[in-house]
C-alpha atoms as a PDB file:
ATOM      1  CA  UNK A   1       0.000   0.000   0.000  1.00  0.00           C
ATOM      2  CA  UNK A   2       3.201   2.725   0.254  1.00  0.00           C
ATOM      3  CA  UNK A   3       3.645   1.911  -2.840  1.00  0.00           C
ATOM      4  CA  UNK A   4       0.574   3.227  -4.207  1.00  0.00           C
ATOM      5  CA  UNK A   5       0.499   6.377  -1.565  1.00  0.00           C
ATOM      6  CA  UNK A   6       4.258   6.937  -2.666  1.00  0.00           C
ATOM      7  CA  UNK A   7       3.697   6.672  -6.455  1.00  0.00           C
ATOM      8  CA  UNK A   8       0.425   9.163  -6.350  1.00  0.00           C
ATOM      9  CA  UNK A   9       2.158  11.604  -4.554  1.00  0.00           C
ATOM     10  CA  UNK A  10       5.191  11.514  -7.166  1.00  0.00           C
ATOM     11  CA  UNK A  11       2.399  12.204  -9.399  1.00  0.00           C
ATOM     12  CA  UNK A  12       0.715  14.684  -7.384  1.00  0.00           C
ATOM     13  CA  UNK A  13       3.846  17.233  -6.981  1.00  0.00           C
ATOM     14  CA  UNK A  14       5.000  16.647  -9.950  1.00  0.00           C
ATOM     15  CA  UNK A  15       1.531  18.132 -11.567  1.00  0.00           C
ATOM     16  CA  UNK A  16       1.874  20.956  -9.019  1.00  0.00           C
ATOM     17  CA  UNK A  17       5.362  21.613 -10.652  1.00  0.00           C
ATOM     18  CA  UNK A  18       4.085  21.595 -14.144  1.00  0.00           C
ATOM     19  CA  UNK A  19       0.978  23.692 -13.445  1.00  0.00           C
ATOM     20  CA  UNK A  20       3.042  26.522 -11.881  1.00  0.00           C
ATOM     21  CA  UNK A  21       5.379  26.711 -14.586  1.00  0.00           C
ATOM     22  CA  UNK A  22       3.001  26.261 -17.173  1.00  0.00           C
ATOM     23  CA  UNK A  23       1.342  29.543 -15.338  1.00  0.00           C
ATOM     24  CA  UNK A  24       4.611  31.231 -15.348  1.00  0.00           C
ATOM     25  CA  UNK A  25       5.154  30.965 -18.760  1.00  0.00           C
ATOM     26  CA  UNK A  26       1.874  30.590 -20.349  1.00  0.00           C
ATOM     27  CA  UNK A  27      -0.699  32.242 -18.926  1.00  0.00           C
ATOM     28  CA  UNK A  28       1.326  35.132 -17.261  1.00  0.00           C
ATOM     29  CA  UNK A  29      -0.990  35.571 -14.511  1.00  0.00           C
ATOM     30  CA  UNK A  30      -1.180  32.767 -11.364  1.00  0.00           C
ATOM     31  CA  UNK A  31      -4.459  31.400 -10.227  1.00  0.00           C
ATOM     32  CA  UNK A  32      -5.682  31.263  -7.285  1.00  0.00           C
ATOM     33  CA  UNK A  33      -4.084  27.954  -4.838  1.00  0.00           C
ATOM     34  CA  UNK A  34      -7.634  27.065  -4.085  1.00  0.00           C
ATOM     35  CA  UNK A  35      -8.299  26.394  -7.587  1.00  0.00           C
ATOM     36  CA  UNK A  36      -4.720  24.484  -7.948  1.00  0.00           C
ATOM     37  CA  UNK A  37      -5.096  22.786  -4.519  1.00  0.00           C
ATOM     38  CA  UNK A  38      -8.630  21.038  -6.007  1.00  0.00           C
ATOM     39  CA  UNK A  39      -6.943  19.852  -9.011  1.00  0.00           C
ATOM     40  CA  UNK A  40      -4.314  18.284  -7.084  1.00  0.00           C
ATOM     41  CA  UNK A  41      -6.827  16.662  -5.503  1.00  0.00           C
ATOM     42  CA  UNK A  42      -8.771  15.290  -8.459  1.00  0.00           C
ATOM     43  CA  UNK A  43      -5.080  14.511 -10.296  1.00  0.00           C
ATOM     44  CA  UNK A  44      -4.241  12.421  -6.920  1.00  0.00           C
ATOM     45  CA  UNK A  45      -7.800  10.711  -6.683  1.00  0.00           C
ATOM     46  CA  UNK A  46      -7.168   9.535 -10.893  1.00  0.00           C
ATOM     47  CA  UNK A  47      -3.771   8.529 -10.312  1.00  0.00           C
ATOM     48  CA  UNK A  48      -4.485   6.632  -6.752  1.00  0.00           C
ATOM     49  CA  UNK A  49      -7.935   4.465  -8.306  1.00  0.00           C
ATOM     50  CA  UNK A  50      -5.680   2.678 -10.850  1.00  0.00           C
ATOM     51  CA  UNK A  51      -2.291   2.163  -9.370  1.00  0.00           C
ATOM     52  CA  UNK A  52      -4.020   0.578  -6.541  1.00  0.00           C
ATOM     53  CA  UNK A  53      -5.757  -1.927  -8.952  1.00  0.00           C
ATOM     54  CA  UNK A  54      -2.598  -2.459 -10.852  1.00  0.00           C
ATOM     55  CA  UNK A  55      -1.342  -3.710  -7.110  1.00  0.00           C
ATOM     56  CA  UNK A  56      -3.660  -5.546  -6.179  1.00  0.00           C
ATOM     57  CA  UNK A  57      -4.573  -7.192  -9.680  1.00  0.00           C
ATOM     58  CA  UNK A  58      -0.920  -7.556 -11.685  1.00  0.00           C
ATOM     59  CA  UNK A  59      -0.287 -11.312 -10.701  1.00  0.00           C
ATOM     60  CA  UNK A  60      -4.011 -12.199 -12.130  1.00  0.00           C
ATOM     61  CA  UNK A  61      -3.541  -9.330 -15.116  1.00  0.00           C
ATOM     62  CA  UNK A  62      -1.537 -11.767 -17.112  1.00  0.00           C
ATOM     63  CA  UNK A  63      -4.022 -14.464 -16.235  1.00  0.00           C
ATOM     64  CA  UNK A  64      -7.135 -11.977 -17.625  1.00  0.00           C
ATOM     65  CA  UNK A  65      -5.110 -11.051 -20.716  1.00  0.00           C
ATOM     66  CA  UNK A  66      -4.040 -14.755 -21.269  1.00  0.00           C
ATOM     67  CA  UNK A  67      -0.214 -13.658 -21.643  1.00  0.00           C
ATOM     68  CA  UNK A  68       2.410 -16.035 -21.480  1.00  0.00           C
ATOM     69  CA  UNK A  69       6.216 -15.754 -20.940  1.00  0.00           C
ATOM     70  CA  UNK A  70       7.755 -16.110 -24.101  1.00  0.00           C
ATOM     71  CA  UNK A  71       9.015 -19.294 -24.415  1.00  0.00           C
ATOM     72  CA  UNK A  72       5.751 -20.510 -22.309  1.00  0.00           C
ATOM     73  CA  UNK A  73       5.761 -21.444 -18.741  1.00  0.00           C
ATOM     74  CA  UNK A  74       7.960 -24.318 -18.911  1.00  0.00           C
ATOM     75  CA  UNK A  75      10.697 -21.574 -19.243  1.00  0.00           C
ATOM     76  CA  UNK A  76      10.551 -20.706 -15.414  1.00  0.00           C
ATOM     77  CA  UNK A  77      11.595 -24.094 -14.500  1.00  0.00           C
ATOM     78  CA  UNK A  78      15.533 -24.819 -13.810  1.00  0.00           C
ATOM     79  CA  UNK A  79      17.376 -26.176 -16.718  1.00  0.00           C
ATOM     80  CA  UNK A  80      18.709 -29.784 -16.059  1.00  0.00           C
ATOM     81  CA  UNK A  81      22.567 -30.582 -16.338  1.00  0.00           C
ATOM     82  CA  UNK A  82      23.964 -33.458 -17.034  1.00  0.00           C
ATOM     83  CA  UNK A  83      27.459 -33.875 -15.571  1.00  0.00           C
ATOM     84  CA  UNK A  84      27.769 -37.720 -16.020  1.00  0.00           C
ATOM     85  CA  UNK A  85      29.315 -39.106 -18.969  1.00  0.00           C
ATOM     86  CA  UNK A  86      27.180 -39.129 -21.827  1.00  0.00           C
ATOM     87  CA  UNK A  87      24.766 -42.462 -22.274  1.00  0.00           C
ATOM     88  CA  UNK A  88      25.482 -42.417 -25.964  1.00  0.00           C
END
């Protein structure tokens, strides 16, 4: 669950960092932080809904999807060695 908290709050300052430059340079006139303060909210509540679900749902995602590892699952298993002499 930090993860999620930690990852919409990256997101969260770093939209409060583009909006005030973006009013710097663009619009020449600031608005007021209630206004900006809102939209951080709303930006935070959009970012939080699905990194959460990506967290709690990315070990079934590739289930849902039906994606395989390439090379299919048998490629997760560790590879035999033979350090005999050969039966040939």
């Amino acid at each position: 669950m930090e993860n999620v908290i930690l990852i919409t709050i990256t997101i969260c300052v770093l939209y409060v960092v583009v909006k005030m430059v973006e009013m710097r340079l663009t619009e020449q006139e600031m608005k007021p932080l209630k206004n900006i303060v809102r939209e951080t909210f709303i930006v935070g509540g959009c970012a939080f809904l699905p990194v959460w679900a990506y967290f709690q749902f990315k070990d079934n995602l590739s289930d849902w999807f039906g994606v395989e590892p390439i090379g299919g699952k048998d490629i997760l298993k560790t590879p035999e060695i033979f350090t005999d002499a050969p039966g040939f």
